[in-house]
PDB file of N, CA and C in Angstrom:
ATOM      1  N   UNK A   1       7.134 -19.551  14.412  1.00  0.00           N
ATOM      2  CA  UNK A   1       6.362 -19.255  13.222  1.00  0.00           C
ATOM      3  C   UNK A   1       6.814 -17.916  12.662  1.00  0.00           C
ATOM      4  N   UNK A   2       7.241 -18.044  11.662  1.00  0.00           N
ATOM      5  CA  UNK A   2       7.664 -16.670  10.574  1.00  0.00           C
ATOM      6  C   UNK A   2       6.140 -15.664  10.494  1.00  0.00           C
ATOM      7  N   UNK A   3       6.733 -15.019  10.493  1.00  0.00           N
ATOM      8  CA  UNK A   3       5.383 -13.309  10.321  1.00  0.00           C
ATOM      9  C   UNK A   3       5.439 -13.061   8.882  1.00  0.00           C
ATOM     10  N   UNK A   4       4.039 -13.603   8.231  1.00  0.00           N
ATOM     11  CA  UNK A   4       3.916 -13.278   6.920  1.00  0.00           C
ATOM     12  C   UNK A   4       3.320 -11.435   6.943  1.00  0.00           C
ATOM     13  N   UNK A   5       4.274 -11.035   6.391  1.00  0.00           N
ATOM     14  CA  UNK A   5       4.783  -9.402   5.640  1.00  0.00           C
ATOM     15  C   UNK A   5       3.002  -9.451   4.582  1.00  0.00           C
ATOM     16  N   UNK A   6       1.927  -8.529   4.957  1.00  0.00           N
ATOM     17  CA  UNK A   6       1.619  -8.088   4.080  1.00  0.00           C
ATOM     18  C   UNK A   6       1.664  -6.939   2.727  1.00  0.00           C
ATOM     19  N   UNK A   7       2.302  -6.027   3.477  1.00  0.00           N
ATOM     20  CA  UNK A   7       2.977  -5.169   2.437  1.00  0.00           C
ATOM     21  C   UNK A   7       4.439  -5.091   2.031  1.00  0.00           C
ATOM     22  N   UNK A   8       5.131  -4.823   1.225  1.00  0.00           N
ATOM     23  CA  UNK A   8       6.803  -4.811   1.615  1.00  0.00           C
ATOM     24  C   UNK A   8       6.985  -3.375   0.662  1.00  0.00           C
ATOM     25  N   UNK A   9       8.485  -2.790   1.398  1.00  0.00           N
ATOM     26  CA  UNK A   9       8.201  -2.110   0.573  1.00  0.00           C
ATOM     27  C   UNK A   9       9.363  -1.656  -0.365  1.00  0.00           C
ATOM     28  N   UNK A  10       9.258  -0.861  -1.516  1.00  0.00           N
ATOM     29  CA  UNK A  10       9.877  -1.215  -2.677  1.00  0.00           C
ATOM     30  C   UNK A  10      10.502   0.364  -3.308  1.00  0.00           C
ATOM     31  N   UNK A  11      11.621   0.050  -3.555  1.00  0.00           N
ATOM     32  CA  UNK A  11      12.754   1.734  -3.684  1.00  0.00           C
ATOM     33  C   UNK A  11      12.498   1.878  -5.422  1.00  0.00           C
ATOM     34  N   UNK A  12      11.586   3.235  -5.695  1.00  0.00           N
ATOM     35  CA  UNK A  12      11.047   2.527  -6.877  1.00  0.00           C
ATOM     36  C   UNK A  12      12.821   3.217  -8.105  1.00  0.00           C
ATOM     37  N   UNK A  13      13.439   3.648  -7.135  1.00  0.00           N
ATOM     38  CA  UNK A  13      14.462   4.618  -8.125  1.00  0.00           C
ATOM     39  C   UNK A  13      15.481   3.181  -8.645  1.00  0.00           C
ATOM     40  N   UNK A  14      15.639   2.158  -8.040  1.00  0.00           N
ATOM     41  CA  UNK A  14      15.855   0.925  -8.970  1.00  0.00           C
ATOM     42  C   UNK A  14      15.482   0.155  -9.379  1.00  0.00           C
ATOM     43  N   UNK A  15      14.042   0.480  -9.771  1.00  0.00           N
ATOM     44  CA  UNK A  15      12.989   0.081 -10.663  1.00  0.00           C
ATOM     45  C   UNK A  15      13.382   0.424 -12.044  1.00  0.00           C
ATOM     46  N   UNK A  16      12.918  -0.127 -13.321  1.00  0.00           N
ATOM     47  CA  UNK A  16      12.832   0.072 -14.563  1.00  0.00           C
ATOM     48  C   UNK A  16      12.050   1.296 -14.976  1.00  0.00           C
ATOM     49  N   UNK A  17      12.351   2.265 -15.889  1.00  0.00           N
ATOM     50  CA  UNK A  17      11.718   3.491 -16.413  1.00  0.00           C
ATOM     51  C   UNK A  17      10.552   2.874 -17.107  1.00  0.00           C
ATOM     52  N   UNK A  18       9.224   3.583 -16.765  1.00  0.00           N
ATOM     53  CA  UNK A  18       8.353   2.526 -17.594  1.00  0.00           C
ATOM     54  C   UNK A  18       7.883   3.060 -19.056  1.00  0.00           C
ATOM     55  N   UNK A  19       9.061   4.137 -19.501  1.00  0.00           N
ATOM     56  CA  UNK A  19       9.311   4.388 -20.697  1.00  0.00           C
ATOM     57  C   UNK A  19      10.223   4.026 -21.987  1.00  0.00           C
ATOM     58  N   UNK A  20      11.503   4.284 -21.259  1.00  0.00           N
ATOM     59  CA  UNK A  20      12.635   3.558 -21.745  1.00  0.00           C
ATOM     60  C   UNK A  20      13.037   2.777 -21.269  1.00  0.00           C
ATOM     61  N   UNK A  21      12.867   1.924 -20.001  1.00  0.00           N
ATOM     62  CA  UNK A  21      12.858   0.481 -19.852  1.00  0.00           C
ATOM     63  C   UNK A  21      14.105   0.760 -19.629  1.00  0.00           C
ATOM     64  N   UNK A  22      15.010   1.860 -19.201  1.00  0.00           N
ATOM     65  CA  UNK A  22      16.455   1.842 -18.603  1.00  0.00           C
ATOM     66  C   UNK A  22      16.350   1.454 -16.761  1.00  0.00           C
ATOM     67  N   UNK A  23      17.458   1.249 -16.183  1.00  0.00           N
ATOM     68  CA  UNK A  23      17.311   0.586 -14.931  1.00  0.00           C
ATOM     69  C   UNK A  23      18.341   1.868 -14.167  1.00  0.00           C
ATOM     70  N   UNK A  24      17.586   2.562 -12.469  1.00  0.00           N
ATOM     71  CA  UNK A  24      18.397   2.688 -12.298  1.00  0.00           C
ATOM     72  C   UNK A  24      18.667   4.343 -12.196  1.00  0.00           C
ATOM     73  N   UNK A  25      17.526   4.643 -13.563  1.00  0.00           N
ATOM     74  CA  UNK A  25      17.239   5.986 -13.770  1.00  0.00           C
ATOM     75  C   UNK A  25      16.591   7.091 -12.639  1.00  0.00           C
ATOM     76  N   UNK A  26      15.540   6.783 -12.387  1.00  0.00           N
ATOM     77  CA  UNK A  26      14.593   7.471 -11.309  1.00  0.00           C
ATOM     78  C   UNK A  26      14.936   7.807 -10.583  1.00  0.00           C
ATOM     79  N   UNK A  27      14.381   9.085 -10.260  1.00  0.00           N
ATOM     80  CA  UNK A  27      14.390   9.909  -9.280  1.00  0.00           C
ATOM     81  C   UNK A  27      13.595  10.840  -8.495  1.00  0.00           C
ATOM     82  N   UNK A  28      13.653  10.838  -7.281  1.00  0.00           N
ATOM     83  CA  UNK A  28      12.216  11.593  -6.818  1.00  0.00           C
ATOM     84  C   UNK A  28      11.935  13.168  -7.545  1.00  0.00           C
ATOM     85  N   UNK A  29      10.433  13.243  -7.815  1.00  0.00           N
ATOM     86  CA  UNK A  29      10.685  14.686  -8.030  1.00  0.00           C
ATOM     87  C   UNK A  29       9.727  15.710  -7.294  1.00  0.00           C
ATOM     88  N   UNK A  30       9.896  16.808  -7.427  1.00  0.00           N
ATOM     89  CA  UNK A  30       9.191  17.645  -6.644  1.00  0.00           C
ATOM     90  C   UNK A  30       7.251  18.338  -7.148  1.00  0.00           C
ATOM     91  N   UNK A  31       6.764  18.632  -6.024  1.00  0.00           N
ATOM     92  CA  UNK A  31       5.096  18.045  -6.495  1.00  0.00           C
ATOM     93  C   UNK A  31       5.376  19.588  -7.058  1.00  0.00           C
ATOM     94  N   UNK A  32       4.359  19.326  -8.564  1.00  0.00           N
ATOM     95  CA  UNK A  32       4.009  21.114  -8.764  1.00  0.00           C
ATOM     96  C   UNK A  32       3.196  21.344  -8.989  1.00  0.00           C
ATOM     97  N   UNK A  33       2.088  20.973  -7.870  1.00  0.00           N
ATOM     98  CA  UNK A  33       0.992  21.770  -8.018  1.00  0.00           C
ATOM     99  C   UNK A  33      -0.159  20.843  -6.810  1.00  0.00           C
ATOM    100  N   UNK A  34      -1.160  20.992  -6.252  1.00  0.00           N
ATOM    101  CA  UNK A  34      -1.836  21.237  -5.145  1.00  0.00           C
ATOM    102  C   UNK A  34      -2.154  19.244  -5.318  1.00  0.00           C
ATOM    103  N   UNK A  35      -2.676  18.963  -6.185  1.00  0.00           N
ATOM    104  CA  UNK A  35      -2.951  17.223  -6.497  1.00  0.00           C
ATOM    105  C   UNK A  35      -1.961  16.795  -6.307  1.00  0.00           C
ATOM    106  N   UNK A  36      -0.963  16.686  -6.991  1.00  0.00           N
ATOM    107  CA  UNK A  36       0.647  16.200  -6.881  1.00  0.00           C
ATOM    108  C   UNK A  36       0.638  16.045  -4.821  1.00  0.00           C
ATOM    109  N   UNK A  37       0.593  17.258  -4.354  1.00  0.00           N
ATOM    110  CA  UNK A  37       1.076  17.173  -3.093  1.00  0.00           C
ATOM    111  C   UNK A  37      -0.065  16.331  -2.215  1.00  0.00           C
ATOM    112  N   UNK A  38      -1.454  16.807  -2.568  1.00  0.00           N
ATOM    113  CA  UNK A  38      -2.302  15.834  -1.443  1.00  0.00           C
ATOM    114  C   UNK A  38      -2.008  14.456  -2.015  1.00  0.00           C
ATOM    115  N   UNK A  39      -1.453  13.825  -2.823  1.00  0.00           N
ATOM    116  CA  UNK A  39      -1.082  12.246  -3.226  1.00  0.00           C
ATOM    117  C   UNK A  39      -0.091  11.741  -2.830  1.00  0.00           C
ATOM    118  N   UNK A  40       0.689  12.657  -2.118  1.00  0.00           N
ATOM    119  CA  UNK A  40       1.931  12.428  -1.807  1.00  0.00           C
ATOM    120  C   UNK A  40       1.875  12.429  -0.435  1.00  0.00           C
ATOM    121  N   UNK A  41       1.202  13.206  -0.001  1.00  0.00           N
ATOM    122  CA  UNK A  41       0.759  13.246   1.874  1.00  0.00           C
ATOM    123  C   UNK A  41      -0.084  12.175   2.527  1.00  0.00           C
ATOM    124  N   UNK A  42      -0.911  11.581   1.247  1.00  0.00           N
ATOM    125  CA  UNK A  42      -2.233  11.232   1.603  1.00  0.00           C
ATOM    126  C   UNK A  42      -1.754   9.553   1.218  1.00  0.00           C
ATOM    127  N   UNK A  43      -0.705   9.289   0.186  1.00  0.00           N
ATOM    128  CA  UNK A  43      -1.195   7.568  -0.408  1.00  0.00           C
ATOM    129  C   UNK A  43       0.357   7.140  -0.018  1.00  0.00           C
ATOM    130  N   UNK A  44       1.156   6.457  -0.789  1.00  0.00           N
ATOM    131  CA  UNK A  44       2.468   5.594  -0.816  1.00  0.00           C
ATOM    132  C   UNK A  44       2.564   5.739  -2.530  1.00  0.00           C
ATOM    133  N   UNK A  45       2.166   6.733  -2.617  1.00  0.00           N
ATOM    134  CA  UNK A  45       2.453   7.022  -4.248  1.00  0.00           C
ATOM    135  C   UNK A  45       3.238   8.048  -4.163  1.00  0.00           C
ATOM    136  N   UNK A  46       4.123   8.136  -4.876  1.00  0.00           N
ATOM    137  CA  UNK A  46       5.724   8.919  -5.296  1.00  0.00           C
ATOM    138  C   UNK A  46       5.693   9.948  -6.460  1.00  0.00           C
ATOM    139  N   UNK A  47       6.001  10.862  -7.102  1.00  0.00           N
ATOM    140  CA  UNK A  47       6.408  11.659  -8.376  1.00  0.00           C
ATOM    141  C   UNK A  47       7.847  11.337  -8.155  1.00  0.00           C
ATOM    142  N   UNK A  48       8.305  10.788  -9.348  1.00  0.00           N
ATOM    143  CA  UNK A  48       9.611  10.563 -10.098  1.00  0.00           C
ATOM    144  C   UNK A  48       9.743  10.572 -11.343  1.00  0.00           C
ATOM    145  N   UNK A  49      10.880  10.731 -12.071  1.00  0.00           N
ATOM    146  CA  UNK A  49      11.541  11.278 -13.255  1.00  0.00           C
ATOM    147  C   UNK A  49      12.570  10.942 -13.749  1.00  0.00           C
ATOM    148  N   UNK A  50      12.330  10.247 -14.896  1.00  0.00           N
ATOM    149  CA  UNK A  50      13.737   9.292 -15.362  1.00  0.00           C
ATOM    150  C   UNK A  50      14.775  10.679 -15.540  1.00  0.00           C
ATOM    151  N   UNK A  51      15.679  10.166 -15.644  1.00  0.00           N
ATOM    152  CA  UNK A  51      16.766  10.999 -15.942  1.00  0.00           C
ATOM    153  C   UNK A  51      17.868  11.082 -17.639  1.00  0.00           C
ATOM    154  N   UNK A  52      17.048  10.208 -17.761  1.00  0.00           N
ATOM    155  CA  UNK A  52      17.199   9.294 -19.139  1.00  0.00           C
ATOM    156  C   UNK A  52      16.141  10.427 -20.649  1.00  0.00           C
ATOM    157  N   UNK A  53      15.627   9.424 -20.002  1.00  0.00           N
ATOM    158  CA  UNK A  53      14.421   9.811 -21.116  1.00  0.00           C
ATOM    159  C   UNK A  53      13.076  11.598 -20.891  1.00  0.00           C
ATOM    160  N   UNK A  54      13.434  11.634 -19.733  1.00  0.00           N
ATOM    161  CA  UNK A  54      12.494  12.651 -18.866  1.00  0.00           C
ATOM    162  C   UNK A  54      11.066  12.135 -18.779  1.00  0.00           C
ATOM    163  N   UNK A  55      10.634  11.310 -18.458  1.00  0.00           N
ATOM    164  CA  UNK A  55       9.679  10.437 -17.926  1.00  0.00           C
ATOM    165  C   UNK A  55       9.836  11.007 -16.780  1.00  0.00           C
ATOM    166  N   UNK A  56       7.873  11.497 -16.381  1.00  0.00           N
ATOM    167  CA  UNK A  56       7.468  12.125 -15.070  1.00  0.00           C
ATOM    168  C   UNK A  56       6.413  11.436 -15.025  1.00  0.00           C
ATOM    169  N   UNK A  57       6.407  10.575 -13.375  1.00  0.00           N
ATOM    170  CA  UNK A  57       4.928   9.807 -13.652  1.00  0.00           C
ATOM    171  C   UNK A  57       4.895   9.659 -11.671  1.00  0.00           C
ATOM    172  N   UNK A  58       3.803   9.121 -11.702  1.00  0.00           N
ATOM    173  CA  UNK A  58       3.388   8.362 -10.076  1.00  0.00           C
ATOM    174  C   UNK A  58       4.005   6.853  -9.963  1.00  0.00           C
ATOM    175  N   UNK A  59       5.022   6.546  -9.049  1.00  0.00           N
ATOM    176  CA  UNK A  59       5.579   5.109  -8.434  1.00  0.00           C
ATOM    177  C   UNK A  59       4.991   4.598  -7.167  1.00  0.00           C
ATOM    178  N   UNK A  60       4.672   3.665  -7.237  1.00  0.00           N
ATOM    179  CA  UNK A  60       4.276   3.521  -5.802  1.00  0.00           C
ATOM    180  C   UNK A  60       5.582   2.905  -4.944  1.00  0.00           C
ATOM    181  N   UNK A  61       5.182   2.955  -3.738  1.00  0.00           N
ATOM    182  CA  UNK A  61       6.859   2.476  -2.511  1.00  0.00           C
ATOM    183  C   UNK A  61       6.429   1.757  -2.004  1.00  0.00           C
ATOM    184  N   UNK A  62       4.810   0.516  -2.393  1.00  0.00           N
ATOM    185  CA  UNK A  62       4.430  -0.476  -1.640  1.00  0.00           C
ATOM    186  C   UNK A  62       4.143  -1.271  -2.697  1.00  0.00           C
ATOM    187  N   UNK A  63       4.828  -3.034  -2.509  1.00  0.00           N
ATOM    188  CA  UNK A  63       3.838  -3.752  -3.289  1.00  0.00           C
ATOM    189  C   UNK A  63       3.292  -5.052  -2.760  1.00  0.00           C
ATOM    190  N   UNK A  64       2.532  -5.567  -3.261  1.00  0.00           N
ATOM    191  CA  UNK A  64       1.637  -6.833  -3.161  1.00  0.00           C
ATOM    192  C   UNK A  64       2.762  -7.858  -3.685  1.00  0.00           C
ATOM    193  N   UNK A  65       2.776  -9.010  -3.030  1.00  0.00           N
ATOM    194  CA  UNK A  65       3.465 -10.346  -3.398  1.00  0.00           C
ATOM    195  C   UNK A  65       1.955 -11.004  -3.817  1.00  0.00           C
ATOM    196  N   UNK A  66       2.343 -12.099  -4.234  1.00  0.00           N
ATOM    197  CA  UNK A  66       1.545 -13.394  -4.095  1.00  0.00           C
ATOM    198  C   UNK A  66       1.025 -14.167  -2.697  1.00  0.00           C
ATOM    199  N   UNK A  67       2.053 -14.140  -2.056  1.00  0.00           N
ATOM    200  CA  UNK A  67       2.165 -14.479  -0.604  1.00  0.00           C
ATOM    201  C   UNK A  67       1.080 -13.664   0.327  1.00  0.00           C
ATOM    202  N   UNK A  68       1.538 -12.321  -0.163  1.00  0.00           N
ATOM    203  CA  UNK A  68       0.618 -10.958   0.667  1.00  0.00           C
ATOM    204  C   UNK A  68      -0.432 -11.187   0.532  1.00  0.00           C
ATOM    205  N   UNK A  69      -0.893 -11.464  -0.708  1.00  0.00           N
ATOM    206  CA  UNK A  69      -2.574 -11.332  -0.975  1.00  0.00           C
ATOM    207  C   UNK A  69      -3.263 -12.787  -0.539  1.00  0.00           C
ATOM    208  N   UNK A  70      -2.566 -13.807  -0.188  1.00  0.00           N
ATOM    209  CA  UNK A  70      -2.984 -15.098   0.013  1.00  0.00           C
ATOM    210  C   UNK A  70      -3.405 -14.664   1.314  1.00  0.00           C
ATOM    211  N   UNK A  71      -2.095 -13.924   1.966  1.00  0.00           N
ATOM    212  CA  UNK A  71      -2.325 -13.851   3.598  1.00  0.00           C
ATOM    213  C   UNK A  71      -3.595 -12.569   3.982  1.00  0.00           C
ATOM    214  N   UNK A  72      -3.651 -11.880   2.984  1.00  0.00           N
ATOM    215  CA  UNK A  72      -4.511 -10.748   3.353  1.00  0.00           C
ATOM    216  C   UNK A  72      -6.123 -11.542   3.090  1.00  0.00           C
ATOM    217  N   UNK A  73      -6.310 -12.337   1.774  1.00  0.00           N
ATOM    218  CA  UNK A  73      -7.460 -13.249   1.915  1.00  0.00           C
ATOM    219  C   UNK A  73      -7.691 -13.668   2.795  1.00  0.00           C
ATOM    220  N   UNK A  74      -6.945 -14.828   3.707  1.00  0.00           N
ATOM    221  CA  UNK A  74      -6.991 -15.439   4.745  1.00  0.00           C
ATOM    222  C   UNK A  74      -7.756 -14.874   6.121  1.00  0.00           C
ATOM    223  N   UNK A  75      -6.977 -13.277   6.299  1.00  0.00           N
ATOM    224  CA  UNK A  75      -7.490 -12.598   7.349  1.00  0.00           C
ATOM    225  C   UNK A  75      -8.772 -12.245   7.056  1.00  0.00           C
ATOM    226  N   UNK A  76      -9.036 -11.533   5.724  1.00  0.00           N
ATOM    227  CA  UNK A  76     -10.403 -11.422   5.731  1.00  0.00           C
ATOM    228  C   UNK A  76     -11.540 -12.307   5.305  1.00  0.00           C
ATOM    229  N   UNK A  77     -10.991 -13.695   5.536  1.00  0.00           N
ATOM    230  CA  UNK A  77     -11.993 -14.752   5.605  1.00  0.00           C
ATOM    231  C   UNK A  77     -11.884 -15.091   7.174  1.00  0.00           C
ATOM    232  N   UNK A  78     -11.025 -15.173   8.088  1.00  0.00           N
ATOM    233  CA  UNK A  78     -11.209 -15.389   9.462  1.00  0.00           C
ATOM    234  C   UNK A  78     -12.153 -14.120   9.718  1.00  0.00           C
ATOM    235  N   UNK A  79     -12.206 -12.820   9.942  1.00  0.00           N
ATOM    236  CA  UNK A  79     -13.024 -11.601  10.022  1.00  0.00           C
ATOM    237  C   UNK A  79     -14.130 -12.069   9.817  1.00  0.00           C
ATOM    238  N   UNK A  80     -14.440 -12.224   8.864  1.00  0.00           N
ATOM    239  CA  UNK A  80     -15.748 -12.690   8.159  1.00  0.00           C
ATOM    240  C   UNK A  80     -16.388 -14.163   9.116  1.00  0.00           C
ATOM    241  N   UNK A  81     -15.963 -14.744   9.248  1.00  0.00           N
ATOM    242  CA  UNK A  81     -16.211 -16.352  10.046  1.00  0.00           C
ATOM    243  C   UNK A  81     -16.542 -15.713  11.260  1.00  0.00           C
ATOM    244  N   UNK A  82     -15.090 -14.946  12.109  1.00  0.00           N
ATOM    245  CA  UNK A  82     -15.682 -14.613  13.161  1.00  0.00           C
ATOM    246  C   UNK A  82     -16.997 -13.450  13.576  1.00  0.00           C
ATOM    247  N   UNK A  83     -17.456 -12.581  12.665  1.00  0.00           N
ATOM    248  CA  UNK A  83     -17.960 -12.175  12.628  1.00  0.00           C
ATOM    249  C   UNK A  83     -19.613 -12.542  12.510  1.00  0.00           C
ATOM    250  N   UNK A  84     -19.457 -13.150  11.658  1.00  0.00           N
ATOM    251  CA  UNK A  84     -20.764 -14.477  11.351  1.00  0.00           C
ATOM    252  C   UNK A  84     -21.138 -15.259  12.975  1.00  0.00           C
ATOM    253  N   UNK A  85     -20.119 -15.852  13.073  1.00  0.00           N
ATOM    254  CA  UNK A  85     -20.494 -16.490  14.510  1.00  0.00           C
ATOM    255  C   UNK A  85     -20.489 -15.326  15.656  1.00  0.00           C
ATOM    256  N   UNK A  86     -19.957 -14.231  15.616  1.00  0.00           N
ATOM    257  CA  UNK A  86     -20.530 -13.603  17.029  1.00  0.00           C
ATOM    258  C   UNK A  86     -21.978 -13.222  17.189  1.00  0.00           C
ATOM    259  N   UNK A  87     -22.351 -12.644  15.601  1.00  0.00           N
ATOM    260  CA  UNK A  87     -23.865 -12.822  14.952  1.00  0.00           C
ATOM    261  C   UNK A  87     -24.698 -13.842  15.203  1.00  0.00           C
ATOM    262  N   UNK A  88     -24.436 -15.055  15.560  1.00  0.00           N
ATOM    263  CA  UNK A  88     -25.122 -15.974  15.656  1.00  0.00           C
ATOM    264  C   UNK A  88     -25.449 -16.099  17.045  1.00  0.00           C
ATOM    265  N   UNK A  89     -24.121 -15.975  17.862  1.00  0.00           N
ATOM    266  CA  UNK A  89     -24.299 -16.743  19.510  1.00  0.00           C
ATOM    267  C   UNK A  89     -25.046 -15.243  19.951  1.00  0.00           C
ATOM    268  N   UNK A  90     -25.026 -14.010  19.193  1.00  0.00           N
ATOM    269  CA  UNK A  90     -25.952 -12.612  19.809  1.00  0.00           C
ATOM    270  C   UNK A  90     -27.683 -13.180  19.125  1.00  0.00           C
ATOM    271  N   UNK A  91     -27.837 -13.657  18.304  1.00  0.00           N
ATOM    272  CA  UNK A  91     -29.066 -13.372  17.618  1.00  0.00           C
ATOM    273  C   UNK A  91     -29.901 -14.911  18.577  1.00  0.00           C
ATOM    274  N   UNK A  92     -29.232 -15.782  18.973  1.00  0.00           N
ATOM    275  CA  UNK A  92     -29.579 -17.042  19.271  1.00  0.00           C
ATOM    276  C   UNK A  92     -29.498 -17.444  20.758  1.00  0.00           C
ATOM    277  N   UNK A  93     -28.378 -16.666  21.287  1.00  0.00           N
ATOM    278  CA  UNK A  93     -28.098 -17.185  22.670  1.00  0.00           C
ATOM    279  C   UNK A  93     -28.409 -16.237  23.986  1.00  0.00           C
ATOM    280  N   UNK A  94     -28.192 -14.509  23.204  1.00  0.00           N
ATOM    281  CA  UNK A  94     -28.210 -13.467  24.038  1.00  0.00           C
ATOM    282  C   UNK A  94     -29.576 -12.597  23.826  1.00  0.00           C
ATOM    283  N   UNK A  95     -30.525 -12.840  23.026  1.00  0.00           N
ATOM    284  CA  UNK A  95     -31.466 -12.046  22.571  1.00  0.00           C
ATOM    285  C   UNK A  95     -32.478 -12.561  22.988  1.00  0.00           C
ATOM    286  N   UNK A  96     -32.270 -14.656  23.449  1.00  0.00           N
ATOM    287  CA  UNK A  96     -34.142 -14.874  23.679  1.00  0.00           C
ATOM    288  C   UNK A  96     -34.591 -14.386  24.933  1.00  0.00           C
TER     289      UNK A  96
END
C-alpha cells in the first residue's frame, strides 16, 4: 500500500511572480523587521522577491493537493468515530 503524502512540499522560487506572472523569478529575501522573522520561525511561510518586477510578498513551501485533503478528511473522520465509540464503551460498559 502506497503512503498517501499529506503535505508536499513546494520550491516557491519556480513558482510564478504573483505580479508579473514571470516564471522563475523569486527569490528568498531577508526578514526586516521583528513580524517578518517570528513568521518565518514560527509557520512554512517564506519572504521572497521577484527579481523582475520587485515584488516582496509571503510564499508558502507547503501545499494541499486534492488527494491531501481527501486523506486528511478521512483521518479526521476515523478520530472522530473512534473517539465516539471509546465514549460509548466508557459511558455504558465501564461506568455502571
Amino acid at each position: 500500500m502506497a503512503k498517501d503524502k499529506i503535505l508536499f512540499y513546494r520550491n516557491p522560487q519556480f513558482s510564478r511572480c504573483p505580479s508579473c506572472k514571470s516564471i522563475g523569478t523569486l527569490h528568498r529575501s531577508r526578514s526586516r523587521n521583528m513580524f517578518e522573522q517570528i513568521v518565518r520561525k514560527t509557520s512554512f511561510i517564506k519572504v521572497y522577491r521577484c527579481k523582475e518586477c520587485g515584488w516582496r510578498g509571503f510564499r508558502s513551501t507547503l501545499i494541499f493537493t486534492k488527494k491531501s485533503i481527501r486523506t486528511l478528511l478521512i483521518y479526521i473522520l476515523l478520530m472522530g468515530i473512534t473517539a465516539y465509540l471509546a465514549q460509548y464503551v466508557i459511558l455504558h460498559y465501564v461506568m455502571k
